[in-house]
PDB file of N, CA and C in Angstrom:
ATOM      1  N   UNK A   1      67.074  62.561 222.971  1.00  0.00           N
ATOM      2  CA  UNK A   1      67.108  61.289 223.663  1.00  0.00           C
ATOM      3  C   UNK A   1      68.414  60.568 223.322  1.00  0.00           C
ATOM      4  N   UNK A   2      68.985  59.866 224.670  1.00  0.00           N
ATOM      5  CA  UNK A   2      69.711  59.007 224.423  1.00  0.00           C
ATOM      6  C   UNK A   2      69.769  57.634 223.068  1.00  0.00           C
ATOM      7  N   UNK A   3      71.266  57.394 222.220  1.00  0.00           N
ATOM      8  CA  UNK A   3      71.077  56.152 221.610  1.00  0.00           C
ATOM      9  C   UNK A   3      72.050  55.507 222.196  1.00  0.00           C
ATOM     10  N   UNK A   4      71.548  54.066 222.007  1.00  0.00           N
ATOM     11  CA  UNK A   4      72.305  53.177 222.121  1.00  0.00           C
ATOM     12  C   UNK A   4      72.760  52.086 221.147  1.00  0.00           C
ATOM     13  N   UNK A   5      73.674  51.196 222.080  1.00  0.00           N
ATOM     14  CA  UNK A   5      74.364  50.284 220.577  1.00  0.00           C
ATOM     15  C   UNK A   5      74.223  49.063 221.284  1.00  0.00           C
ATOM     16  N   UNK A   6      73.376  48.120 220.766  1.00  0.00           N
ATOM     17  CA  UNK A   6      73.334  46.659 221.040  1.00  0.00           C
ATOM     18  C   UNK A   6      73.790  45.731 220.337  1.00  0.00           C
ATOM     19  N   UNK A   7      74.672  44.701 220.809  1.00  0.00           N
ATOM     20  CA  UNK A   7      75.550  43.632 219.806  1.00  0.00           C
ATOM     21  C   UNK A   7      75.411  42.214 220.938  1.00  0.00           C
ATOM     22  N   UNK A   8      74.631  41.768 219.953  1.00  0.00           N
ATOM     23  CA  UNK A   8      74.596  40.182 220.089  1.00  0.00           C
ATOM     24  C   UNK A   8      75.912  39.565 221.015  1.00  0.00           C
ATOM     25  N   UNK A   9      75.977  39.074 221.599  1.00  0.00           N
ATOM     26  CA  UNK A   9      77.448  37.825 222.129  1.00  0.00           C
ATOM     27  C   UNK A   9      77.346  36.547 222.337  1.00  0.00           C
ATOM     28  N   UNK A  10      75.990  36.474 222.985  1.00  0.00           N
ATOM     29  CA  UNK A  10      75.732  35.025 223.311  1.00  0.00           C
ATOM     30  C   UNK A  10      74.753  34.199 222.222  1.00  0.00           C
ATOM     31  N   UNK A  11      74.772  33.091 222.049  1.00  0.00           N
ATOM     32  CA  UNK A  11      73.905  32.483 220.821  1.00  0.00           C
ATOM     33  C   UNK A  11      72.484  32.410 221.514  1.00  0.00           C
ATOM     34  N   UNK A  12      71.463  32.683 220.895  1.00  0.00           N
ATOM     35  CA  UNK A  12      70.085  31.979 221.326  1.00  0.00           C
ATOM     36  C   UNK A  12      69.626  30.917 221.019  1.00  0.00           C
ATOM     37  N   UNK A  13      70.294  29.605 220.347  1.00  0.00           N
ATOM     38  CA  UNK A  13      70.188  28.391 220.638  1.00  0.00           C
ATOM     39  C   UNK A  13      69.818  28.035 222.098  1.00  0.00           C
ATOM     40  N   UNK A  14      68.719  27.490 222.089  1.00  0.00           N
ATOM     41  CA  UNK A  14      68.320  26.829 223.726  1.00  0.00           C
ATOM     42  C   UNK A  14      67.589  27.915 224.086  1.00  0.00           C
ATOM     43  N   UNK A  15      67.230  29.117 223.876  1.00  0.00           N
ATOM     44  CA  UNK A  15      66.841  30.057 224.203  1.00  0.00           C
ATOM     45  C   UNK A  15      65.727  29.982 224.207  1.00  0.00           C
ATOM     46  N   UNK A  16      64.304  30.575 224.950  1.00  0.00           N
ATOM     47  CA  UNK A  16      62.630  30.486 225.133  1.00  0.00           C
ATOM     48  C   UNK A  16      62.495  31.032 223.772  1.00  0.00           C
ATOM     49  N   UNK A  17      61.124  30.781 222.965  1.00  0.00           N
ATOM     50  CA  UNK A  17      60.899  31.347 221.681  1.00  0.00           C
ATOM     51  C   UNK A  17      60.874  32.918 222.264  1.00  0.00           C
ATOM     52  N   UNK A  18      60.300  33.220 223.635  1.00  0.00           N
ATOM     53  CA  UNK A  18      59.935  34.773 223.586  1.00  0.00           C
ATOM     54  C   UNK A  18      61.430  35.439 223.523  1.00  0.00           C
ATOM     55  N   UNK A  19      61.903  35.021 224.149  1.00  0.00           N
ATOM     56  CA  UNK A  19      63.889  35.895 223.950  1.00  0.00           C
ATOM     57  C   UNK A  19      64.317  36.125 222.598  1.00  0.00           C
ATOM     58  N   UNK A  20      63.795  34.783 221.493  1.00  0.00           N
ATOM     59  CA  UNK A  20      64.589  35.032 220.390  1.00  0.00           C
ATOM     60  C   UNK A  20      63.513  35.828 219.432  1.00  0.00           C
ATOM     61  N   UNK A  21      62.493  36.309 219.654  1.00  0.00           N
ATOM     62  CA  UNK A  21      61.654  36.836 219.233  1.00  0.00           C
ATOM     63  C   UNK A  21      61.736  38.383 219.574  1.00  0.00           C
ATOM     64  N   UNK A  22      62.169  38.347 220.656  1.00  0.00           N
ATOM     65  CA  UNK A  22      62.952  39.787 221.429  1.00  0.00           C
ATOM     66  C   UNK A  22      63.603  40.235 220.641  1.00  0.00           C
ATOM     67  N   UNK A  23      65.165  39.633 220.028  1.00  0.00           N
ATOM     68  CA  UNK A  23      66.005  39.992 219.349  1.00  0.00           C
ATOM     69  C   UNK A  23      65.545  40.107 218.113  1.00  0.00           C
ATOM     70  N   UNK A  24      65.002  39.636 217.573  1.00  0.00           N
ATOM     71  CA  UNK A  24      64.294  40.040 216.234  1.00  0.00           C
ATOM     72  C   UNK A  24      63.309  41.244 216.221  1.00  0.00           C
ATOM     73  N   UNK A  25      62.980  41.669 217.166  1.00  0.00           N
ATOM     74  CA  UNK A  25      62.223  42.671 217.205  1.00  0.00           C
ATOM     75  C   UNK A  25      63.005  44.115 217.654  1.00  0.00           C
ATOM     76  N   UNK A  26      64.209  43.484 217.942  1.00  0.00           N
ATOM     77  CA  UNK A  26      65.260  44.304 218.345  1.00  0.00           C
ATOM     78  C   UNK A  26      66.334  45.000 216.714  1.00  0.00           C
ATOM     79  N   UNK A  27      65.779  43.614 216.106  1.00  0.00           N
ATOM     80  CA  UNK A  27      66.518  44.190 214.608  1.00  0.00           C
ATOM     81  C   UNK A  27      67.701  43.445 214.456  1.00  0.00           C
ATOM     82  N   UNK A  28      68.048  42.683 215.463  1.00  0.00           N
ATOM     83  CA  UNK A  28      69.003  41.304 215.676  1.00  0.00           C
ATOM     84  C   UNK A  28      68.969  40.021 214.936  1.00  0.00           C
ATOM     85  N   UNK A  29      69.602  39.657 213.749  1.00  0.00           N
ATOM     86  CA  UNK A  29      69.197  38.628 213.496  1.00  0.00           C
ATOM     87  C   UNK A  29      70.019  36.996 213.352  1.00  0.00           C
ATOM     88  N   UNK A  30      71.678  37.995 213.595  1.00  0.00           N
ATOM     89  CA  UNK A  30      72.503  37.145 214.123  1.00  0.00           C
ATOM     90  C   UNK A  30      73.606  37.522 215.059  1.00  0.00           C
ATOM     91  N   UNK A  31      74.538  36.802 215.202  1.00  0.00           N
ATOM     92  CA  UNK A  31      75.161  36.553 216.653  1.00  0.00           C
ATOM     93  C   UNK A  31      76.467  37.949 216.015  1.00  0.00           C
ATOM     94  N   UNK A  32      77.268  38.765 217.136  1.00  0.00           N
ATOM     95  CA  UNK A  32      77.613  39.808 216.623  1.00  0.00           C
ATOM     96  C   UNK A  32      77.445  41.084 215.932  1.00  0.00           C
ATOM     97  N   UNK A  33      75.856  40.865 215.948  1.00  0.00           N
ATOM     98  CA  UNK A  33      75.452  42.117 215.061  1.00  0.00           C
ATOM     99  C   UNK A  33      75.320  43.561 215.996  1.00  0.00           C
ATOM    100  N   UNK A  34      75.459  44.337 215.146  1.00  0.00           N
ATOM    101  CA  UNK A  34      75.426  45.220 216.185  1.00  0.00           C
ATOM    102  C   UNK A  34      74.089  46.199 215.878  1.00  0.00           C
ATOM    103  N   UNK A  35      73.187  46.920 216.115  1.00  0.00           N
ATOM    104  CA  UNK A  35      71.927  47.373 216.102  1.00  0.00           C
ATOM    105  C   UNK A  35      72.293  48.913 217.103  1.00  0.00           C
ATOM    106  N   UNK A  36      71.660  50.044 216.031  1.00  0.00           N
ATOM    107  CA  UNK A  36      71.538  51.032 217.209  1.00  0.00           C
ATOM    108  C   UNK A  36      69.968  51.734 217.075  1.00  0.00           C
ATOM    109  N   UNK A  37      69.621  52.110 218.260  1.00  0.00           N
ATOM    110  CA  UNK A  37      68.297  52.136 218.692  1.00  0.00           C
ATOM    111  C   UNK A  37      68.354  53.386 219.602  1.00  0.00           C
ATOM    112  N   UNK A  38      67.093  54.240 219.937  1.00  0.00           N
ATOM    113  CA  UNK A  38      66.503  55.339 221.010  1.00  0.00           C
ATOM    114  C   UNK A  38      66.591  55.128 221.910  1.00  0.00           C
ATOM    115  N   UNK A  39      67.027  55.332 223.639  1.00  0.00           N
ATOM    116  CA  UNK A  39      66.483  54.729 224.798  1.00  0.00           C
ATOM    117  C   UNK A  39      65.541  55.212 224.966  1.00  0.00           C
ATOM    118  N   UNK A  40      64.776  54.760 224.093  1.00  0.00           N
ATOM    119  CA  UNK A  40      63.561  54.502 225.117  1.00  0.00           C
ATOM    120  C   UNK A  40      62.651  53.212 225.863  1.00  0.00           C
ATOM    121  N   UNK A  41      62.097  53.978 227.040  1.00  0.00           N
ATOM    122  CA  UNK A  41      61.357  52.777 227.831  1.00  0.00           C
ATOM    123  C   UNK A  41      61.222  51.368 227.137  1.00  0.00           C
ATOM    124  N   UNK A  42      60.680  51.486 226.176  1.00  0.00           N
ATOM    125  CA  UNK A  42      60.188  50.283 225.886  1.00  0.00           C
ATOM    126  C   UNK A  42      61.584  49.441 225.106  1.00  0.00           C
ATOM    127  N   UNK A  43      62.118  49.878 224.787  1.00  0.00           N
ATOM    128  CA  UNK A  43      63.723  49.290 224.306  1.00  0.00           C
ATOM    129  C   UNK A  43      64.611  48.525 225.084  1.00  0.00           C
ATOM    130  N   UNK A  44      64.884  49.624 226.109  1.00  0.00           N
ATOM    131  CA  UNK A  44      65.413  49.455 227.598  1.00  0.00           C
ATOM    132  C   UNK A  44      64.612  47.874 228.728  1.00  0.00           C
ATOM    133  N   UNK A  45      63.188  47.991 228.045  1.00  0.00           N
ATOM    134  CA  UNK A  45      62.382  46.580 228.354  1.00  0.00           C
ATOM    135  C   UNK A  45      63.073  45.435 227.611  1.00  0.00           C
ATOM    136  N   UNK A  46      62.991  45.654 226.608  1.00  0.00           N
ATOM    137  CA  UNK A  46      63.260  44.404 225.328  1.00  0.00           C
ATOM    138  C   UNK A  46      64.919  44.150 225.901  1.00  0.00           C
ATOM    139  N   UNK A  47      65.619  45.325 226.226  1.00  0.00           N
ATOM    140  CA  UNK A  47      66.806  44.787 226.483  1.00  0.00           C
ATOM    141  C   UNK A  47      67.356  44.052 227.605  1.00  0.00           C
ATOM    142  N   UNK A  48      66.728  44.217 228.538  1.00  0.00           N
ATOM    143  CA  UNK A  48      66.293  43.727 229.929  1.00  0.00           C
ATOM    144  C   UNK A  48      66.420  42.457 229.851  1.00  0.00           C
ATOM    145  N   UNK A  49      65.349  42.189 228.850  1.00  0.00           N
ATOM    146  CA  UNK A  49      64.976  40.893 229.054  1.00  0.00           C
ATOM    147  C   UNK A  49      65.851  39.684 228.319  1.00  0.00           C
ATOM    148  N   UNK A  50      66.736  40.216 227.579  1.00  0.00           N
ATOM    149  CA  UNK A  50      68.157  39.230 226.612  1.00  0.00           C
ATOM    150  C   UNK A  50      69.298  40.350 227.245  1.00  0.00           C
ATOM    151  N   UNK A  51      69.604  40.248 228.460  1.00  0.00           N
ATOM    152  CA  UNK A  51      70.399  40.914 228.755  1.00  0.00           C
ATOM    153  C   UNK A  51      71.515  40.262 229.157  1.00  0.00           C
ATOM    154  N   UNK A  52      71.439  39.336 229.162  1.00  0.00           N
ATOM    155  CA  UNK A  52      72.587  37.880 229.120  1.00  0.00           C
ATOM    156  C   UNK A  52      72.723  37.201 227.694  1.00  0.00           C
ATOM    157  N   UNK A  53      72.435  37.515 226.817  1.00  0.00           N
ATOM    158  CA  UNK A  53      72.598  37.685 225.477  1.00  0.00           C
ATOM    159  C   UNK A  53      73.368  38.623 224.501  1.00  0.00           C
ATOM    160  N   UNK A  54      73.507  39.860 225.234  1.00  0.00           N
ATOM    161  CA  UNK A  54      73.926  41.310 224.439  1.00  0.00           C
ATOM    162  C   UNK A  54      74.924  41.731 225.394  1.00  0.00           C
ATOM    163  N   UNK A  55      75.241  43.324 224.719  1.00  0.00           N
ATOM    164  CA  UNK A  55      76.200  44.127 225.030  1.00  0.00           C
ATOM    165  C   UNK A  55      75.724  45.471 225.205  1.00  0.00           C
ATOM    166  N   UNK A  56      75.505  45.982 225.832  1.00  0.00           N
ATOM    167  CA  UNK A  56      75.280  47.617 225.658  1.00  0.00           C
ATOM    168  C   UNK A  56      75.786  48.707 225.858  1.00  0.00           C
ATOM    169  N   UNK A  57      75.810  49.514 225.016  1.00  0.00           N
ATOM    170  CA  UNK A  57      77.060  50.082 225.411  1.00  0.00           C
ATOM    171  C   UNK A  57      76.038  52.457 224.924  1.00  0.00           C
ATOM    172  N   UNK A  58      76.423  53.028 225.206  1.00  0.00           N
ATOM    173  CA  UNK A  58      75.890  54.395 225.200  1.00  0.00           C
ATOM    174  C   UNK A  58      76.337  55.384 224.116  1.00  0.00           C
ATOM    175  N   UNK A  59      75.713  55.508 222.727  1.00  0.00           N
ATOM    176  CA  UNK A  59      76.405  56.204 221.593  1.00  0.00           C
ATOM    177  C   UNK A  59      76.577  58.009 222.130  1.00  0.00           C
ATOM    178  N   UNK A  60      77.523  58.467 221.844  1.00  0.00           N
ATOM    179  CA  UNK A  60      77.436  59.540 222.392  1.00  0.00           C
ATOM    180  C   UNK A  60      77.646  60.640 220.976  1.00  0.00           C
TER     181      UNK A  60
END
């Protein structure tokens, strides 16, 4: 399976509790961090949804 690399950009100040709860579940816990993770489905969800928040980019 594909990994990927997720890095914070945008702040979640102002953000819904469920978004910043996203990123914490993402392994995110501040702004710039970078996190690598499985694609899988359910990841690819979580990322979806703070996707105006992050960066994604495809570890090869």
């Amino acid at each position: 399976m594909a990994k990927i690399r997720i890095k914070q950009v945008r702040s979640k100040i102002g953000c819904p509790e469920r978004q910043k709860k996203t990123l914490v579940a993402l392994g995110i816990k501040r702004n710039h961090q970078v996190v690598e993770h499985e694609a899988t489905p359910q990841i690819l969800g979580m990322v979806t949804k703070v996707k105006h928040l992050v960066e994604v980019e495809e570890v090869k």
